[in-house]
C-alpha atoms as a PDB file:
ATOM      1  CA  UNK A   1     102.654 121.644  84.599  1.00  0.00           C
ATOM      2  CA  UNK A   2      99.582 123.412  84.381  1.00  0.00           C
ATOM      3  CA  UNK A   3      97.283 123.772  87.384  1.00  0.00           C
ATOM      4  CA  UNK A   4      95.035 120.960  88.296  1.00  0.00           C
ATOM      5  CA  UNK A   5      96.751 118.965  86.002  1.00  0.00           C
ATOM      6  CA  UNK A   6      98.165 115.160  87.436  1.00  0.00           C
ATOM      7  CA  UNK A   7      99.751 112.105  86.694  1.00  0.00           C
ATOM      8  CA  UNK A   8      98.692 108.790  86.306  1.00  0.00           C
ATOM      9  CA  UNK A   9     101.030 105.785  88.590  1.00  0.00           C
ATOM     10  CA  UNK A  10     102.144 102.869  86.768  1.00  0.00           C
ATOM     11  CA  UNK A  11     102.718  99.508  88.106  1.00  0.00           C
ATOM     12  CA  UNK A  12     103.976  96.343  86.247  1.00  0.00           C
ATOM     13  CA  UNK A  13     102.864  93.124  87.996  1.00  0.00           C
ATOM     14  CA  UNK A  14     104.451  89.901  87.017  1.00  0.00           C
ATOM     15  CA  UNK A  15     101.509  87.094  88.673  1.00  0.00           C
ATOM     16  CA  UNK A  16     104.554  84.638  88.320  1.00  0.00           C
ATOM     17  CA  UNK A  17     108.395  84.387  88.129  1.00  0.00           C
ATOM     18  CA  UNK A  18     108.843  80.616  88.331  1.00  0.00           C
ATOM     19  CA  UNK A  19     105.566  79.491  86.373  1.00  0.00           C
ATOM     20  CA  UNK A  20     106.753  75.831  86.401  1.00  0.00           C
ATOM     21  CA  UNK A  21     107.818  75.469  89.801  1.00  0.00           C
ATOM     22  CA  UNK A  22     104.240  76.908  90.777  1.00  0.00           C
ATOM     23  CA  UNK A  23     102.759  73.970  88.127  1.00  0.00           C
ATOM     24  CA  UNK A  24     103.874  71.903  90.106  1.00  0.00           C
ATOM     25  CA  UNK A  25     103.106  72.910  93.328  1.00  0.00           C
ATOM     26  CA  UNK A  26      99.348  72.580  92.137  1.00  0.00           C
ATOM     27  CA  UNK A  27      99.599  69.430  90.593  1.00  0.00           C
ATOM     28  CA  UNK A  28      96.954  66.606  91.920  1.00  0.00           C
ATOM     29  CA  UNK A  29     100.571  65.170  93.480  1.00  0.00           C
ATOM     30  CA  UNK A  30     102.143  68.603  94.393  1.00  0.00           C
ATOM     31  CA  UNK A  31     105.419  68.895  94.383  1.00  0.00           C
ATOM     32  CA  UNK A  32     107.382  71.484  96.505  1.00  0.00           C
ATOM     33  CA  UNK A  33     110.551  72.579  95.257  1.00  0.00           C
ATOM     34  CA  UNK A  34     112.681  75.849  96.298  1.00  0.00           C
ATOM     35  CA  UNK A  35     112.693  77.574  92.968  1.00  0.00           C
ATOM     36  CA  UNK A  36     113.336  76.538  89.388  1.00  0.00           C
ATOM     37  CA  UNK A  37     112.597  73.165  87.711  1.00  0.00           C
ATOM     38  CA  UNK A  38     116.110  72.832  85.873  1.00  0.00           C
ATOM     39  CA  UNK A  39     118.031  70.054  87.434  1.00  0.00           C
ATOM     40  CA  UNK A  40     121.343  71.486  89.075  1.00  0.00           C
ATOM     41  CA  UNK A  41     124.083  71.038  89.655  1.00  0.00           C
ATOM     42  CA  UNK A  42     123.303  67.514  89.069  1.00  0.00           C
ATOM     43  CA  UNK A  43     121.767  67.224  85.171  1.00  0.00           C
ATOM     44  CA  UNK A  44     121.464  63.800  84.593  1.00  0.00           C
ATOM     45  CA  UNK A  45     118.619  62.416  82.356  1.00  0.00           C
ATOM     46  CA  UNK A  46     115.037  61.636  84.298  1.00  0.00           C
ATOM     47  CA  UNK A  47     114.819  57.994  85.175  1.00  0.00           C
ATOM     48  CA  UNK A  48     111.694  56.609  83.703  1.00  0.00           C
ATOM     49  CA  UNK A  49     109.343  54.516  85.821  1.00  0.00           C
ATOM     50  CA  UNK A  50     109.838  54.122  89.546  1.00  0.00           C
ATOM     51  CA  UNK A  51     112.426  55.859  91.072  1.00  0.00           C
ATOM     52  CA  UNK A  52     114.202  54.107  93.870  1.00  0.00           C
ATOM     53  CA  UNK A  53     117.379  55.672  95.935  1.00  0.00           C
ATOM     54  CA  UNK A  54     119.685  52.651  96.272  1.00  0.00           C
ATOM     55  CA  UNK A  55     122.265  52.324  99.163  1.00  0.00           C
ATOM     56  CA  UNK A  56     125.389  50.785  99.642  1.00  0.00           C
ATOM     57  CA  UNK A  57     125.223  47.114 100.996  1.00  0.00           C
ATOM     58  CA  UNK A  58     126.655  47.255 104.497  1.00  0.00           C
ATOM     59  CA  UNK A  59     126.013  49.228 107.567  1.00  0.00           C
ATOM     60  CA  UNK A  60     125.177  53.316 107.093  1.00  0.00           C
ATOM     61  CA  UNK A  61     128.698  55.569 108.038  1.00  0.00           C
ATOM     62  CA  UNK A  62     127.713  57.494 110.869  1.00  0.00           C
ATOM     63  CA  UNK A  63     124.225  56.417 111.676  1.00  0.00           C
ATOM     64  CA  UNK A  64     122.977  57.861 114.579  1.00  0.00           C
ATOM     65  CA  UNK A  65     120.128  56.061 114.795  1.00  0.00           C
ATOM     66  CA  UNK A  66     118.113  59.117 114.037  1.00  0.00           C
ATOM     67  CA  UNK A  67     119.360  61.044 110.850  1.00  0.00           C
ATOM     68  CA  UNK A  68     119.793  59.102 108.088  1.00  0.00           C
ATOM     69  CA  UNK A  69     121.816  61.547 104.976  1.00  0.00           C
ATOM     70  CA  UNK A  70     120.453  61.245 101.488  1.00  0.00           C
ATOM     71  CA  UNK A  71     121.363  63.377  98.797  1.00  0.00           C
ATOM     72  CA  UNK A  72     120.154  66.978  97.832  1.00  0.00           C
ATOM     73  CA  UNK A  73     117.267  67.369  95.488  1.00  0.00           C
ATOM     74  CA  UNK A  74     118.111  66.862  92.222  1.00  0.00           C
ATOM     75  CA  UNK A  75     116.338  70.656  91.145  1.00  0.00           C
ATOM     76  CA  UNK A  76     118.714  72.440  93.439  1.00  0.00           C
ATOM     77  CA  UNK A  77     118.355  76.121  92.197  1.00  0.00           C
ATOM     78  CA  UNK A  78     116.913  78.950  94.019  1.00  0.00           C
ATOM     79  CA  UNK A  79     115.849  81.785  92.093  1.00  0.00           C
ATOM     80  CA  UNK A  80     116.437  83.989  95.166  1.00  0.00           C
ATOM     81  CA  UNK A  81     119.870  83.525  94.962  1.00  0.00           C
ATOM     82  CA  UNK A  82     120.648  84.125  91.438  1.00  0.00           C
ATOM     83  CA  UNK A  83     119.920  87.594  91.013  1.00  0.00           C
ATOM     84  CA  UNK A  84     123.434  90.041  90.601  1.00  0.00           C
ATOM     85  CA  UNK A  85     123.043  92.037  93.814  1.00  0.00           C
ATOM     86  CA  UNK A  86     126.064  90.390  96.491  1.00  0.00           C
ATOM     87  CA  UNK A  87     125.649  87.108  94.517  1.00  0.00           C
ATOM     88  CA  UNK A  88     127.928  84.581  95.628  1.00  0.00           C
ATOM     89  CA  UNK A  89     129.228  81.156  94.177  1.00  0.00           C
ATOM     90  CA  UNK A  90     127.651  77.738  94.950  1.00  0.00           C
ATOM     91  CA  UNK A  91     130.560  76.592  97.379  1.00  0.00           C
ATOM     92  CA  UNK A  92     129.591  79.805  99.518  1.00  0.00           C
ATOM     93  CA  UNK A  93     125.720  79.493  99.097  1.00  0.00           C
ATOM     94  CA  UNK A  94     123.761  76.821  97.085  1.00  0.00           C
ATOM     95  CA  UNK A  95     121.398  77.041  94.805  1.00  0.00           C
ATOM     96  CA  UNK A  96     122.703  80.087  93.263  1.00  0.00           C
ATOM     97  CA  UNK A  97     123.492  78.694  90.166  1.00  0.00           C
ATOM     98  CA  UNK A  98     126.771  79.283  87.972  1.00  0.00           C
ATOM     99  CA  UNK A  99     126.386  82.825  87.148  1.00  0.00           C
ATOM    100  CA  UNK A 100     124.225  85.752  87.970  1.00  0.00           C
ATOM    101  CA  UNK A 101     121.217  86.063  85.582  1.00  0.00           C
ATOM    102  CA  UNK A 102     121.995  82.627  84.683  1.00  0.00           C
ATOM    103  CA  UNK A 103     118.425  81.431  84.532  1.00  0.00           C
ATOM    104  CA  UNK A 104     116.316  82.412  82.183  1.00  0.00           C
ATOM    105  CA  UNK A 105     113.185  83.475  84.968  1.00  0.00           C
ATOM    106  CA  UNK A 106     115.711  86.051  86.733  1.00  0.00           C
ATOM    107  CA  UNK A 107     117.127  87.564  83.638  1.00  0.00           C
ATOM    108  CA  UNK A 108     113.880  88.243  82.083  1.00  0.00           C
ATOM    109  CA  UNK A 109     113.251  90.089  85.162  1.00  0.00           C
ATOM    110  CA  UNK A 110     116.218  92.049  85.124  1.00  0.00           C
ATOM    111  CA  UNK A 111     116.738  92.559  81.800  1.00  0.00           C
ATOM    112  CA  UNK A 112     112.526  94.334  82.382  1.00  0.00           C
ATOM    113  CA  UNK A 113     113.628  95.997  85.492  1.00  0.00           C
ATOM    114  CA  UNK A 114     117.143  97.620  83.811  1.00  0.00           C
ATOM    115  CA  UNK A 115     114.565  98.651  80.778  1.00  0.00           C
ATOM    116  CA  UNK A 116     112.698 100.913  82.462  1.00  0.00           C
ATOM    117  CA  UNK A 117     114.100 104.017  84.360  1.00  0.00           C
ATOM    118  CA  UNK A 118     110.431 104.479  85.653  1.00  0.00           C
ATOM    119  CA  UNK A 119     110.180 102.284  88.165  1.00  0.00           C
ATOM    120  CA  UNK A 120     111.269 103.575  91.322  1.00  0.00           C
ATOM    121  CA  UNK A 121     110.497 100.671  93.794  1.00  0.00           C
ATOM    122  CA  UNK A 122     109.243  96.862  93.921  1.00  0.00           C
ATOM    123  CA  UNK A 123     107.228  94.273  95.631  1.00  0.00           C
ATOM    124  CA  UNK A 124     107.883  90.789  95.694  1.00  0.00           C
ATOM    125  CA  UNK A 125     105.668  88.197  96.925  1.00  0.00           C
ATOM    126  CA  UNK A 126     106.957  85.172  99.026  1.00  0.00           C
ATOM    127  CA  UNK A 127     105.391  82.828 101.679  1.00  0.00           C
ATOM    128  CA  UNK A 128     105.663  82.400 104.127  1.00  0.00           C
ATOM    129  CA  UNK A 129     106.029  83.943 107.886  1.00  0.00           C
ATOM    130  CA  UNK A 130     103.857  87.040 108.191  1.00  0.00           C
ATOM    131  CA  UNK A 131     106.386  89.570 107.780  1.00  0.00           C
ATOM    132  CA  UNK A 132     107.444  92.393 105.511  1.00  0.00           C
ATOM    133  CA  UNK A 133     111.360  92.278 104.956  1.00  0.00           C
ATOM    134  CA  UNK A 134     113.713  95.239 103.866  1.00  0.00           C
ATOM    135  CA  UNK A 135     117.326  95.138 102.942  1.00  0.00           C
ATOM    136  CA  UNK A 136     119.899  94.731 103.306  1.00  0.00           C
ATOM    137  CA  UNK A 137     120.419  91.058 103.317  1.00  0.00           C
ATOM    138  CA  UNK A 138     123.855  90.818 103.736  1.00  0.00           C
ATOM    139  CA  UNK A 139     125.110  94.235 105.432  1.00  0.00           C
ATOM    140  CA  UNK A 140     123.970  95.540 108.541  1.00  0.00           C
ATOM    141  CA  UNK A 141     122.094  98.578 108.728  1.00  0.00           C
ATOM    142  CA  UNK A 142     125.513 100.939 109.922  1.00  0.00           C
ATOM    143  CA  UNK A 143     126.526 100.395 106.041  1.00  0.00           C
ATOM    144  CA  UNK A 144     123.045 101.867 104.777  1.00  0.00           C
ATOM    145  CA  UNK A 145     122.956 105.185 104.182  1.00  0.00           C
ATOM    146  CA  UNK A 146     121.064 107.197 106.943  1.00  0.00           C
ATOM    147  CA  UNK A 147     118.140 109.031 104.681  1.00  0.00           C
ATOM    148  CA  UNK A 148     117.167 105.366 103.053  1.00  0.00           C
ATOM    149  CA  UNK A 149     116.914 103.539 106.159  1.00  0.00           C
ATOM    150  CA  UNK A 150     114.872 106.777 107.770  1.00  0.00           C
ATOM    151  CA  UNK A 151     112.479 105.992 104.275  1.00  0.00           C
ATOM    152  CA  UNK A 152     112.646 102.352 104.852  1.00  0.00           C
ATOM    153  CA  UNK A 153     111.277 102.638 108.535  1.00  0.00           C
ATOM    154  CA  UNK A 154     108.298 105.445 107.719  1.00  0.00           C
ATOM    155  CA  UNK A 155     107.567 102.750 104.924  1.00  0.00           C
ATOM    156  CA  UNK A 156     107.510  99.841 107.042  1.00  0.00           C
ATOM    157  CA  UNK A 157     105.513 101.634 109.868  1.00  0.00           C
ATOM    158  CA  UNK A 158     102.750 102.155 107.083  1.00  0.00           C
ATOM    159  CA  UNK A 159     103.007  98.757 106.063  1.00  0.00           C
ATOM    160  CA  UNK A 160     102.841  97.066 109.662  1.00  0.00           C
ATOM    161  CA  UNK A 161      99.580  99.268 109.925  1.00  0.00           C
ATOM    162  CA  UNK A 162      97.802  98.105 106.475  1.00  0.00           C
ATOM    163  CA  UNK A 163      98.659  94.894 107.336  1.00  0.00           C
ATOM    164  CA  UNK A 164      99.486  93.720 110.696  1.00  0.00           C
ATOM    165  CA  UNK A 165     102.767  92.636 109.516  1.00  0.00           C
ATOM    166  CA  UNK A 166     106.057  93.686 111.480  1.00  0.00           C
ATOM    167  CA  UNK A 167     108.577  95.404 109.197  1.00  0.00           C
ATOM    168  CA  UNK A 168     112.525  93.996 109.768  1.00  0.00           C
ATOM    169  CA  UNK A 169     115.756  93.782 107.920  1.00  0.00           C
ATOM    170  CA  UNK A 170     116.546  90.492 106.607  1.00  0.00           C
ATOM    171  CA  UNK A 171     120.147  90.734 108.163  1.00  0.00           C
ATOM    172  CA  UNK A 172     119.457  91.317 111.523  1.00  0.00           C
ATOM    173  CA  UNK A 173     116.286  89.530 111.810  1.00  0.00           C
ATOM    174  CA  UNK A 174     115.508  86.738 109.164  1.00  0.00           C
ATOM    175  CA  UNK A 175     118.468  84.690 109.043  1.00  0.00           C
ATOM    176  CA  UNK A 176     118.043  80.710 108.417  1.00  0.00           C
ATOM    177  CA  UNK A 177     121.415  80.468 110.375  1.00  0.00           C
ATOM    178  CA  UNK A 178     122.590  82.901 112.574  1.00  0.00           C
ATOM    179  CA  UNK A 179     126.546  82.945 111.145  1.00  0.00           C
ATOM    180  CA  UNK A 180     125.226  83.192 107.513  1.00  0.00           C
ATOM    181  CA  UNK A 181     123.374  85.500 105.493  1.00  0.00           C
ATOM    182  CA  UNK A 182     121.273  85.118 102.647  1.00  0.00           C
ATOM    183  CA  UNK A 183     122.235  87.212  99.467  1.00  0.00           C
ATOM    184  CA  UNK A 184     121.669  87.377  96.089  1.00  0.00           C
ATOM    185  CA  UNK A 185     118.264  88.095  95.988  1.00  0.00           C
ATOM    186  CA  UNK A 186     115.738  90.921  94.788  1.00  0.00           C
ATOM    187  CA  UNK A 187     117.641  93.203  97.146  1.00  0.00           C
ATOM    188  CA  UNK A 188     119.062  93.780  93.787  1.00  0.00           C
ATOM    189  CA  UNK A 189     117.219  96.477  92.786  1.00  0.00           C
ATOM    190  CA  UNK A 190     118.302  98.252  95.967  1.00  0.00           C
ATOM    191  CA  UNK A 191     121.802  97.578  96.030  1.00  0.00           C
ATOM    192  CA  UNK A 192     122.918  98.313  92.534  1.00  0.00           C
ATOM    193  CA  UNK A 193     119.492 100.795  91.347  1.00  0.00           C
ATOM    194  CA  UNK A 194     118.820 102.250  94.566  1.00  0.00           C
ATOM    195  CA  UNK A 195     114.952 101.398  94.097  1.00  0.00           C
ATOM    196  CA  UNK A 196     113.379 100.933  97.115  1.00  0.00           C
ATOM    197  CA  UNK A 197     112.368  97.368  97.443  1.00  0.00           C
ATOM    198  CA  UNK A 198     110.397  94.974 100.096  1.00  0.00           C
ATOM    199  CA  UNK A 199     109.747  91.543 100.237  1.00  0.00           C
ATOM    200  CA  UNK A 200     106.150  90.254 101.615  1.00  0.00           C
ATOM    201  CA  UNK A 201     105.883  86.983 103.271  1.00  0.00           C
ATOM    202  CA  UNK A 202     102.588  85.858 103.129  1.00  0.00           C
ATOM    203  CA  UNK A 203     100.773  83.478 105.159  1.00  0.00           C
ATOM    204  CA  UNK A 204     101.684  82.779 108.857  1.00  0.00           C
ATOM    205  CA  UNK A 205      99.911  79.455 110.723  1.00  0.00           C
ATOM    206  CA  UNK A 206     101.280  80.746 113.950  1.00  0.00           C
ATOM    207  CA  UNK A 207      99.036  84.090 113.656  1.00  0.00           C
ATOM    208  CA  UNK A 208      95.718  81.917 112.909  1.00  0.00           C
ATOM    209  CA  UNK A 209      96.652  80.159 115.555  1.00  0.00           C
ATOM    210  CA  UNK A 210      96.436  83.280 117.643  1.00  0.00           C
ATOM    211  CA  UNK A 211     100.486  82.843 118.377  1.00  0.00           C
ATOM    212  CA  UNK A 212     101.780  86.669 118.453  1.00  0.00           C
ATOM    213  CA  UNK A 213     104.581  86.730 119.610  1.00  0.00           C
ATOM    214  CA  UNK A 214     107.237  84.214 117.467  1.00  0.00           C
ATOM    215  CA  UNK A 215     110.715  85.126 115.669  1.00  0.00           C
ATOM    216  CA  UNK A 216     110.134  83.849 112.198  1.00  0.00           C
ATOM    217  CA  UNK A 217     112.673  81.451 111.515  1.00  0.00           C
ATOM    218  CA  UNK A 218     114.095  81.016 115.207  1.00  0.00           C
ATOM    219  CA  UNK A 219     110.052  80.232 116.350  1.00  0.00           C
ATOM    220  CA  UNK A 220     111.496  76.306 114.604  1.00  0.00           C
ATOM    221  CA  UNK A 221     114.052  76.357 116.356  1.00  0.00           C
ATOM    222  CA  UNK A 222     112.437  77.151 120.231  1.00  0.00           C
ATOM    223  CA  UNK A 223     109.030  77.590 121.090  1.00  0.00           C
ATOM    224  CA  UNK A 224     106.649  76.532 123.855  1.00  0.00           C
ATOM    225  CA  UNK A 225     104.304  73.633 123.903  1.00  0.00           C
ATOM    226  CA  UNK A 226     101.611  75.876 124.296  1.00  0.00           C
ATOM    227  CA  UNK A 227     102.508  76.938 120.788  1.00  0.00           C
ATOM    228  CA  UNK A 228     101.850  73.117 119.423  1.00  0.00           C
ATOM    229  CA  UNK A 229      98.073  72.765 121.345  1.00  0.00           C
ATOM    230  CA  UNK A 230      97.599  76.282 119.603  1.00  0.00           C
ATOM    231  CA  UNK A 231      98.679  74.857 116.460  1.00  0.00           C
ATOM    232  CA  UNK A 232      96.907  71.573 116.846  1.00  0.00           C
ATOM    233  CA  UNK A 233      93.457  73.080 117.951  1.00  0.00           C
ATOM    234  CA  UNK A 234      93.684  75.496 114.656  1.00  0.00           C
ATOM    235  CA  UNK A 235      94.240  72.578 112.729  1.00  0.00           C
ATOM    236  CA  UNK A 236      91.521  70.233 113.988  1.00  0.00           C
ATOM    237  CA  UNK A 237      89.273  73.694 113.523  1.00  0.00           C
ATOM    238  CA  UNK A 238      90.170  75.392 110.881  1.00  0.00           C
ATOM    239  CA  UNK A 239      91.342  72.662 108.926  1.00  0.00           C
ATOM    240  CA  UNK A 240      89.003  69.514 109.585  1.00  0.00           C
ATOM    241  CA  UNK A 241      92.448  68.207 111.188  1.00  0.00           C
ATOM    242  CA  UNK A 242      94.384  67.802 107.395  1.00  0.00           C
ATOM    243  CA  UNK A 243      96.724  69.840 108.598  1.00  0.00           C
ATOM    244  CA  UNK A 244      98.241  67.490 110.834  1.00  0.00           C
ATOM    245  CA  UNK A 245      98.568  63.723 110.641  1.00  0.00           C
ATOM    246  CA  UNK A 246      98.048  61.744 113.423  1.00  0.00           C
ATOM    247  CA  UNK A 247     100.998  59.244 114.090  1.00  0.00           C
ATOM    248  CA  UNK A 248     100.813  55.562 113.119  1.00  0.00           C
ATOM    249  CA  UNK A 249     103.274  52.468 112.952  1.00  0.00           C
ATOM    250  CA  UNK A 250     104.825  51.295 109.810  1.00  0.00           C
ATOM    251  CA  UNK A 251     107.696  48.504 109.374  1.00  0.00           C
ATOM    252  CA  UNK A 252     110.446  50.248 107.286  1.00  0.00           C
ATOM    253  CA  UNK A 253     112.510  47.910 105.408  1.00  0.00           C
ATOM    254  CA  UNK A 254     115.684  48.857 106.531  1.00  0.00           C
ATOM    255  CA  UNK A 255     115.144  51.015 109.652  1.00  0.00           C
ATOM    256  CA  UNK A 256     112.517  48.642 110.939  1.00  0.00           C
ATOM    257  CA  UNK A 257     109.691  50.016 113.488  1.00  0.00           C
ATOM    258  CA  UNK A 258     109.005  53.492 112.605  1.00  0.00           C
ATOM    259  CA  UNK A 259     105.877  55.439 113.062  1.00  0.00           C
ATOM    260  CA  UNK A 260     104.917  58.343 110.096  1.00  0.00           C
ATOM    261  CA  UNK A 261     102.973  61.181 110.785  1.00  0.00           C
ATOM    262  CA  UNK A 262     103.187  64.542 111.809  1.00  0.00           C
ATOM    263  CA  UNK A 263     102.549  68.030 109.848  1.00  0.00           C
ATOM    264  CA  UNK A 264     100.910  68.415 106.628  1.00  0.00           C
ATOM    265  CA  UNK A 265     103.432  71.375 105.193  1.00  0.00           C
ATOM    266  CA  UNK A 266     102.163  71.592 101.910  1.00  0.00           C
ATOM    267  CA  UNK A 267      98.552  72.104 103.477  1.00  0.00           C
ATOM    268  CA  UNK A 268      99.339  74.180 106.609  1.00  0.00           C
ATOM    269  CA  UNK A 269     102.565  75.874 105.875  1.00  0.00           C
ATOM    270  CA  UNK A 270     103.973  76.647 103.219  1.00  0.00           C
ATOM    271  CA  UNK A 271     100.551  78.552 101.530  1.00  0.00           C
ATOM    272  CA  UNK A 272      97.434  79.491 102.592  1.00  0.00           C
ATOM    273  CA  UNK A 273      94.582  76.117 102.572  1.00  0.00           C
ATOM    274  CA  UNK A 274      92.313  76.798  99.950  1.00  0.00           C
ATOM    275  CA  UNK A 275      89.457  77.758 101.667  1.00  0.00           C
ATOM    276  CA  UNK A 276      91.441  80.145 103.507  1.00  0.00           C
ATOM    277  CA  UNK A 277      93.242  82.151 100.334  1.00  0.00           C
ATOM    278  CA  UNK A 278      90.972  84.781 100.367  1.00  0.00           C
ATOM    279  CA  UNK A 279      92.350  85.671 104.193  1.00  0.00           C
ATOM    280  CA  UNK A 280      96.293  85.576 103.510  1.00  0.00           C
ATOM    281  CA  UNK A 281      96.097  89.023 102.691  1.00  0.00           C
ATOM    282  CA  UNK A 282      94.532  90.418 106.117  1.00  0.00           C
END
């Protein structure tokens, strides 16, 4: 190469994987679901007209007054855990569909990714929990080898300081249960490419609520009550109070007395208000 000469960076940018999933989410009547719009494992026909879940007649099997089972949501996929890196069968982890690559939003990907020996690292874009996550998902770190994770942790320092973000690994850190790991995912392109990849969760109420110092996914399962008046004052705020619904009494046909209320997830959690999209970034 001759002096002064350079060359240019490419990136490839793919604004969404799961197009119809995010359709619906913006629908007048959104609809949150985890990941694809393909009914599975269940594939029956869609039920025109109303929609009603019927129950036995007789008294519910191990009602505890409290918890009342229904059945899982007919789209059951999760994109996340259908890509070939450590993928694992439904029995051991749902939602990740019969095969690796089986849907047609993760192979395109792949089949991309596998096309081009440029790339040499990727990016992918979740929400939420204001935190930048690193493989592996499920190993622990001992199994990485020692000049990656050194990379991985001068990458994540730069990326905590761009965006006030903490850098972890998924296994140690971001676990939904602490005996199981999540796998499966775009770790992929780590495990079986070596490409250097991180996931960004976007969007974090508890941090414009001025809560600091929270564990992710273990902040739902303890946290103070000083964390809920945080919470609440943001909302009433920040949010003309639609982020939370004040409780109210209803007569439920079957459980009787009930009151409904409570948090507005689909407006405060799971992705940045509107007004407020511009911000997620910072």
């Amino acid at each position: 190469m001759s002096r002064g000469a350079w060359t240019a960076g490419v990136f490839y940018i793919c604004p969404r994987m799961n197009p119809d999933g995010a359709e619906w989410a913006l629908r007048d009547t959104p609809k949150i679901i985890r990941s694809s719009t393909r009914p599975y494992p269940y594939d029956e026909d869609q039920v025109d007209g109303n929609y009603y879940r019927i129950l036995p007649e007789g008294r519910v099997r191990d009602y505890d007054e409290f918890m009342l089972k229904v059945n899982r949501d007919r789209e059951g996929l999760d994109l996340n855990r259908n890509f070939p890196g450590l993928w694992r069968q439904e029995f051991e982890q749902m939602g990740a569909g019969p095969y690796p690559t089986s849907e047609p939003e993760v192979r395109s990907v792949v089949h991309f990714i596998v096309h081009h020996p440029n790339i040499t690292g990727g990016v992918s874009f979740h929400t939420w929990s204001g935190v930048l996550l690193r493989p592996f998902s499920g190993r622990p770190d001992d199994e990485m080898p020692a000049e990656d994770l050194w990379v991985y942790k001068a990458q994540g320092d730069k990326g905590t300081a761009i965006t006030g973000y903490p850098a972890i690994s998924t296994y140690h850190e971001f676990r939904y249960h602490p005996k199981d790991v999540s796998t499966g995912g775009f770790d992929w392109i780590y495990e079986h490419l070596g490409l250097y990849k991180w996931t960004v969760e976007i969007w974090c109420p508890m941090r414009e609520a001025g809560i600091t110092d929270y564990k992710f996914i273990d902040w739902f399962r303890e946290h103070p009550v000083e964390d809920d008046l945080k919470l609440l004052a943001w909302s009433d705020n920040a949010l003309q109070g639609k982020g939370h619904v004040d409780w109210y009494p209803f007569q439920h046909p079957q459980l009787g007395a009930i009151e409904i209320g409570g948090w507005d997830k689909i407006h405060a959690f799971r992705n940045p208000p509107l007004h407020l999209l511009e911000n997620a970034r910072e």
